[in-house]
N, C-alpha and C. Protein backbone atom coordinates (compact mmCIF):
# COMPACT_ATOMS: atom_id res chain seq x y z
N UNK A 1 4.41 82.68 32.35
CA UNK A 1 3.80 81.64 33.16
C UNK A 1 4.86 80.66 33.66
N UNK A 2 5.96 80.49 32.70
CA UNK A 2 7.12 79.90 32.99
C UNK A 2 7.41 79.85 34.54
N UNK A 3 7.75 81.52 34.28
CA UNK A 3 8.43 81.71 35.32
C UNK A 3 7.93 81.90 36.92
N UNK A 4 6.71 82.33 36.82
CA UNK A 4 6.00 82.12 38.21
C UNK A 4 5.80 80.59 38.67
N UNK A 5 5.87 79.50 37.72
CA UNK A 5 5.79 77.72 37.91
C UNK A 5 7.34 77.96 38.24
N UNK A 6 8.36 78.30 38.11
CA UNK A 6 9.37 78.13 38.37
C UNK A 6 9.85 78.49 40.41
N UNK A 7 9.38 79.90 40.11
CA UNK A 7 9.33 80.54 41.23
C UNK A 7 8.21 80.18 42.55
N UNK A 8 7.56 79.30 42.42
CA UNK A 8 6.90 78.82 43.44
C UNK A 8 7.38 77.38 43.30
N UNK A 9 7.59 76.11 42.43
CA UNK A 9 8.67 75.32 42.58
C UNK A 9 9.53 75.57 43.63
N UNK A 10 10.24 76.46 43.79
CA UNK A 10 11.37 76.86 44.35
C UNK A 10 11.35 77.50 45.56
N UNK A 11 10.05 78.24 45.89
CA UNK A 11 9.19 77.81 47.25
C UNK A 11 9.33 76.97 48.01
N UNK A 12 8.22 76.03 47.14
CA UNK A 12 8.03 75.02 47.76
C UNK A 12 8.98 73.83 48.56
N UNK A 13 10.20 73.72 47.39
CA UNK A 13 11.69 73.26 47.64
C UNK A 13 11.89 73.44 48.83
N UNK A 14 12.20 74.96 48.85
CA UNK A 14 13.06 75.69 50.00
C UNK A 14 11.85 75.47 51.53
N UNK A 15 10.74 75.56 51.14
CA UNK A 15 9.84 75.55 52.68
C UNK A 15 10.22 73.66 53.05
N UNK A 16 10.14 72.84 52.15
CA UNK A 16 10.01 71.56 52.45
C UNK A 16 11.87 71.08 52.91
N UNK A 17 12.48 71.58 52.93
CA UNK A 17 14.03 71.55 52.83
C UNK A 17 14.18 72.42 54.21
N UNK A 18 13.04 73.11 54.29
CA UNK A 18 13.67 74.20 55.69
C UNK A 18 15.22 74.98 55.35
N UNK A 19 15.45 75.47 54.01
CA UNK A 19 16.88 75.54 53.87
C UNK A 19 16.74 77.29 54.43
N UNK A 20 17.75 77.40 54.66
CA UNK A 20 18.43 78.71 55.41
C UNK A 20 19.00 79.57 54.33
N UNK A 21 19.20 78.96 53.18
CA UNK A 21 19.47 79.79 51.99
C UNK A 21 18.51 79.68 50.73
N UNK A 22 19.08 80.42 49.46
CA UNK A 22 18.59 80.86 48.36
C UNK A 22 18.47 78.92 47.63
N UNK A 23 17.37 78.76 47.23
CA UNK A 23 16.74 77.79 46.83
C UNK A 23 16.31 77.68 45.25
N UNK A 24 17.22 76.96 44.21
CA UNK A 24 16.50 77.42 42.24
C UNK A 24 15.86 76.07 42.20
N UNK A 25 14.93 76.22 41.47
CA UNK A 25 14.02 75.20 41.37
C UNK A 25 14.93 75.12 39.92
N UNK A 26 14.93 73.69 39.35
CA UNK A 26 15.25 73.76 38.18
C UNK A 26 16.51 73.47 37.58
N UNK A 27 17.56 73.47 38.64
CA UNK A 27 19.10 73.51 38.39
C UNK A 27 19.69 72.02 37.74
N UNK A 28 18.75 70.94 37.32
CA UNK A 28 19.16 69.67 37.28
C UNK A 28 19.49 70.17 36.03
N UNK A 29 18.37 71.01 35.17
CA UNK A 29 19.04 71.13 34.11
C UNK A 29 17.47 70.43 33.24
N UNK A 30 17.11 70.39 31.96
CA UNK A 30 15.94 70.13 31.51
C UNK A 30 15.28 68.63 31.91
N UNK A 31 16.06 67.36 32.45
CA UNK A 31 15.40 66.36 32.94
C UNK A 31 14.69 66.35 34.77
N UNK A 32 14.85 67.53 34.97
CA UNK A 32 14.59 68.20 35.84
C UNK A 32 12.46 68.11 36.49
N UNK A 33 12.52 67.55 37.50
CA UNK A 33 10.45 67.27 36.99
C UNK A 33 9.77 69.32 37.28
N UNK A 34 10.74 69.64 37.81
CA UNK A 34 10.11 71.00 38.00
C UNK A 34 10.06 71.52 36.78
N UNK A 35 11.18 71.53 35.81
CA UNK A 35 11.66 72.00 34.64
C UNK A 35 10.42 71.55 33.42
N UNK A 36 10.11 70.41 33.91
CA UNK A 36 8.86 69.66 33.04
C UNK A 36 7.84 69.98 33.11
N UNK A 37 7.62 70.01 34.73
CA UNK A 37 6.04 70.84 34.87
C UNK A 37 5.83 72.27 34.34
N UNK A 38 6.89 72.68 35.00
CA UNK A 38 6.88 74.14 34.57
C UNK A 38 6.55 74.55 32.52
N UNK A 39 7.21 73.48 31.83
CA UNK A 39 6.55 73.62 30.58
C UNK A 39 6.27 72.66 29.86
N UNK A 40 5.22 72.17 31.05
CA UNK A 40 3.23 71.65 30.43
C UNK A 40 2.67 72.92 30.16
N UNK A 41 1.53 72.14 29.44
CA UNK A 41 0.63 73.27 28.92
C UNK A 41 -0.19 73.39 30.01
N UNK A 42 -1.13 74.36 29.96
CA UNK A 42 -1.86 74.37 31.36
C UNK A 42 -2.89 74.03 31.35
N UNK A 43 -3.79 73.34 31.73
CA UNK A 43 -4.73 72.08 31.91
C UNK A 43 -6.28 72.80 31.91
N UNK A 44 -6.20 74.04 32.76
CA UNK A 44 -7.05 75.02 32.80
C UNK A 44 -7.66 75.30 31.18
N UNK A 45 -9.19 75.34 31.11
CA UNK A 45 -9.42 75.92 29.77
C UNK A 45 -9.35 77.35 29.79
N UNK A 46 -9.83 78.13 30.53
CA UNK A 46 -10.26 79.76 30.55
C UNK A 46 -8.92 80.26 32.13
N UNK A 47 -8.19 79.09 32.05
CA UNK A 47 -7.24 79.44 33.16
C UNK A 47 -7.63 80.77 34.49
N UNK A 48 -9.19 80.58 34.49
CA UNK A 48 -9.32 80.90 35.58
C UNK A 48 -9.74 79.71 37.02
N UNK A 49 -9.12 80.24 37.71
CA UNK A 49 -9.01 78.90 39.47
C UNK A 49 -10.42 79.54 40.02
N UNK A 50 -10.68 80.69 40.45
CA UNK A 50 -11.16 81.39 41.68
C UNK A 50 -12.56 80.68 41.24
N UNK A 51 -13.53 80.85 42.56
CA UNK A 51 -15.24 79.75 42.18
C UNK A 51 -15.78 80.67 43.20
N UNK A 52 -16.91 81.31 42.52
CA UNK A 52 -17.66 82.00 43.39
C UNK A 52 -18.90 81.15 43.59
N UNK A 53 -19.74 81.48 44.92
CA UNK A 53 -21.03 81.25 45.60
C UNK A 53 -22.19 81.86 44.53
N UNK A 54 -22.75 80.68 44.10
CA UNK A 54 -23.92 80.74 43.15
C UNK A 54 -23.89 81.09 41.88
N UNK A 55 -22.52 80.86 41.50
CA UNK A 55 -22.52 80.59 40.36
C UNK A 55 -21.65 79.42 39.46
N UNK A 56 -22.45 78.85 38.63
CA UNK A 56 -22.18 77.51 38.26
C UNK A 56 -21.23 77.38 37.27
N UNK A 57 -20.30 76.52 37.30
CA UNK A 57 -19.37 76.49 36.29
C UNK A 57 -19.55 76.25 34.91
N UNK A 58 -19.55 76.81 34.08
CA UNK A 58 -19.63 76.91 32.20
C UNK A 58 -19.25 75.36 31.86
C-alpha cells in the first residue's frame, strides 16, 4: 500500500510541476509530508472507495 501512496504522490508532483523528467515522491527523506502520508494508517474501515446505486452504506 506503501508503495502505490508513494507512486501516485509522485504523479501528482510531476503533473503539478509539468516536469519533463522522472519525478520520486519522497526524496526529502522521512520528514518528507508524502513520506508521512504514505505511512498513515488508512482511514477506510473495509478499505473499500467504489458506491454503488441502491445500495446503502453498512
Amino acid at each position: 500500500r506503501r508503495l502505490f501512496r508513494l507512486a501516485d504522490a509522485a504523479q501528482y508532483r510531476a503533473k503539478a510541476e509539468r516536469a519533463a523528467g522522472p519525478v520520486v515522491a519522497g526524496r526529502e527523506g522521512p520528514g518528507d509530508p508524502v513520506v508521512r502520508l504514505a505511512d498513515e494508517p488508512s482511514r477506510a474501515e473495509d478499505g473499500e472507495r467504489r458506491r454503488f446505486r441502491g445500495r446503502h452504506s453498512p
